[in-house]
Every structure is written in C-alpha cells, then in structure tokens.
Protein backbone atom coordinates (compact mmCIF):
# COMPACT_ATOMS: atom_id res chain seq x y z
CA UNK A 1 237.04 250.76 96.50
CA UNK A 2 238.38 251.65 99.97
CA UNK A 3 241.22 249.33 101.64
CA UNK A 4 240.02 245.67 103.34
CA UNK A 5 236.94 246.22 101.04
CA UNK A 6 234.79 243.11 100.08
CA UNK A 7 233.69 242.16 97.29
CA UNK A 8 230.43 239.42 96.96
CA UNK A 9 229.74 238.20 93.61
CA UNK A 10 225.72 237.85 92.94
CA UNK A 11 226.10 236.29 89.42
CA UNK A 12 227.61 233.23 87.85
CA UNK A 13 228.80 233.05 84.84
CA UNK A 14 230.65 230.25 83.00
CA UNK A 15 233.42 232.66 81.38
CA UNK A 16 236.81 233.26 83.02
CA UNK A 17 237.22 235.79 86.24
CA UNK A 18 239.33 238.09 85.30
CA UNK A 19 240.44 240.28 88.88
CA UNK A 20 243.27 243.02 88.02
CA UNK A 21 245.35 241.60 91.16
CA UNK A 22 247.58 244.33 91.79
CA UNK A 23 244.89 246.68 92.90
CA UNK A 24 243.67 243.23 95.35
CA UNK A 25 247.13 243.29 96.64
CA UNK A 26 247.95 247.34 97.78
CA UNK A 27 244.47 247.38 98.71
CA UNK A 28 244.26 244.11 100.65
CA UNK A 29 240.66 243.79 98.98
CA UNK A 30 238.38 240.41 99.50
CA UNK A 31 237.02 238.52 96.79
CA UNK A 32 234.63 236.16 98.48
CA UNK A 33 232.22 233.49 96.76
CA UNK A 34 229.49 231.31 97.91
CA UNK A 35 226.83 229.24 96.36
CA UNK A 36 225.00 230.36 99.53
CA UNK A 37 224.68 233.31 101.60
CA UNK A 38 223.77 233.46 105.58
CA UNK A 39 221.30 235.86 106.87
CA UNK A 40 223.43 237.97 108.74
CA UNK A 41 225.45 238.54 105.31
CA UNK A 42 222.06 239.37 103.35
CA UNK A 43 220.76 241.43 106.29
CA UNK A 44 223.87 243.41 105.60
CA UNK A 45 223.51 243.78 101.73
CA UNK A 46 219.71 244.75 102.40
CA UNK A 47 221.17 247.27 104.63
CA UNK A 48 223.73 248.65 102.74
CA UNK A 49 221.57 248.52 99.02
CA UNK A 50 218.74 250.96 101.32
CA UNK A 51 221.55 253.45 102.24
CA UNK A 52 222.82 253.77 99.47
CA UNK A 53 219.63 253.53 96.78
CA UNK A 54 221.03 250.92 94.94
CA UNK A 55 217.68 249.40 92.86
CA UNK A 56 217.39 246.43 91.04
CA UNK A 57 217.34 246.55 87.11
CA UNK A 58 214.75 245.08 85.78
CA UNK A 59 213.37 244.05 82.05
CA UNK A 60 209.64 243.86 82.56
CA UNK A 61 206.95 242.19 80.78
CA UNK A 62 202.97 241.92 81.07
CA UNK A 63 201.41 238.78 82.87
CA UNK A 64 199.95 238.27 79.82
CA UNK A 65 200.00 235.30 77.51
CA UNK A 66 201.76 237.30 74.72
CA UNK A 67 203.88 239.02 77.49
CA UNK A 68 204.89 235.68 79.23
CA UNK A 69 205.86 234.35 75.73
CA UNK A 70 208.07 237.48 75.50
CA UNK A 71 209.94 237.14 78.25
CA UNK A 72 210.55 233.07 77.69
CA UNK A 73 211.89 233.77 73.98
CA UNK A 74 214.43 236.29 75.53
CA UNK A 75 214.96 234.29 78.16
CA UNK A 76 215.93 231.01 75.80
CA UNK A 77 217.34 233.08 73.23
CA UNK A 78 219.81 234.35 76.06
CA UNK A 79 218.98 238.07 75.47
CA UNK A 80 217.83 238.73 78.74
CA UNK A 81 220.15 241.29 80.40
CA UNK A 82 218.26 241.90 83.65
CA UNK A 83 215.98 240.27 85.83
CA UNK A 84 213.09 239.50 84.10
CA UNK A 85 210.12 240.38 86.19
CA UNK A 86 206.33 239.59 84.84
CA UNK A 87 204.05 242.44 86.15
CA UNK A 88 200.48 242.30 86.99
C-alpha cells in the first residue's frame, strides 16, 4: 500500500482486528471505520472499484424454491463465503 493510504473496512466481524502496526506507523496508513458511509465516500469507492475492475464475488443460487432453500441453509449454517445473490 502506498504512504497516507486508507484503508475502509466493508465487513464486520466479531473476532479480534489484528493490524501489523509497524507497517501503519512508517507508512502513516489510515484505518478508518464507520457503521455508515457518506455519498461522497461511496461515490469514491464506485469510482475507484470501475478503474480498477475490482468485481464483487458472488455465491449464486436459482430463484427457485429448492435454490432459495439452498442459499438459507448456507446462510444459517454460516457457510456462506460471499454474497449470496438469488438469480432469476
């Protein structure tokens, strides 16, 4: 990552952060969390994600009765890894 970088978590999780700090430090890198974002900063990650290609991973499942029953029992069983997207 380049010096005064930024750095936007889009996940939560409820396991411990673990940063490598020195790397923060000589780098003078941000580490910034919200539960919310303004629209100026997703105008810039919409921005940035369509220079650079950066697509969405997705698990996805039939909009379908058995398909929609798939994607709940990964869902509950925590197993999904992605976002779970039903597709028509």
């Amino acid at each position: 990552m380049k010096p005064f970088g930024k750095i936007f978590p889009l996940t939560v999780s409820e396991e411990a952060l673990v940063i490598p700090f020195l790397p923060f430090l000589t780098k003078e890198l941000s580490f910034i969390g919200s539960c919310t974002s303004t629209p100026a900063s997703v105008d810039q990650l919409l921005e940035f994600a369509a220079e650079h290609g950066v697509k969405p991973v997705l698990e996805e499942f039939s909009m379908s009765v058995d398909g929609i029953n798939a994607a709940l029992k990964k869902l509950q069983g925590g197993k999904m890894r992605y976002r779970g997207v039903l597709k028509v």
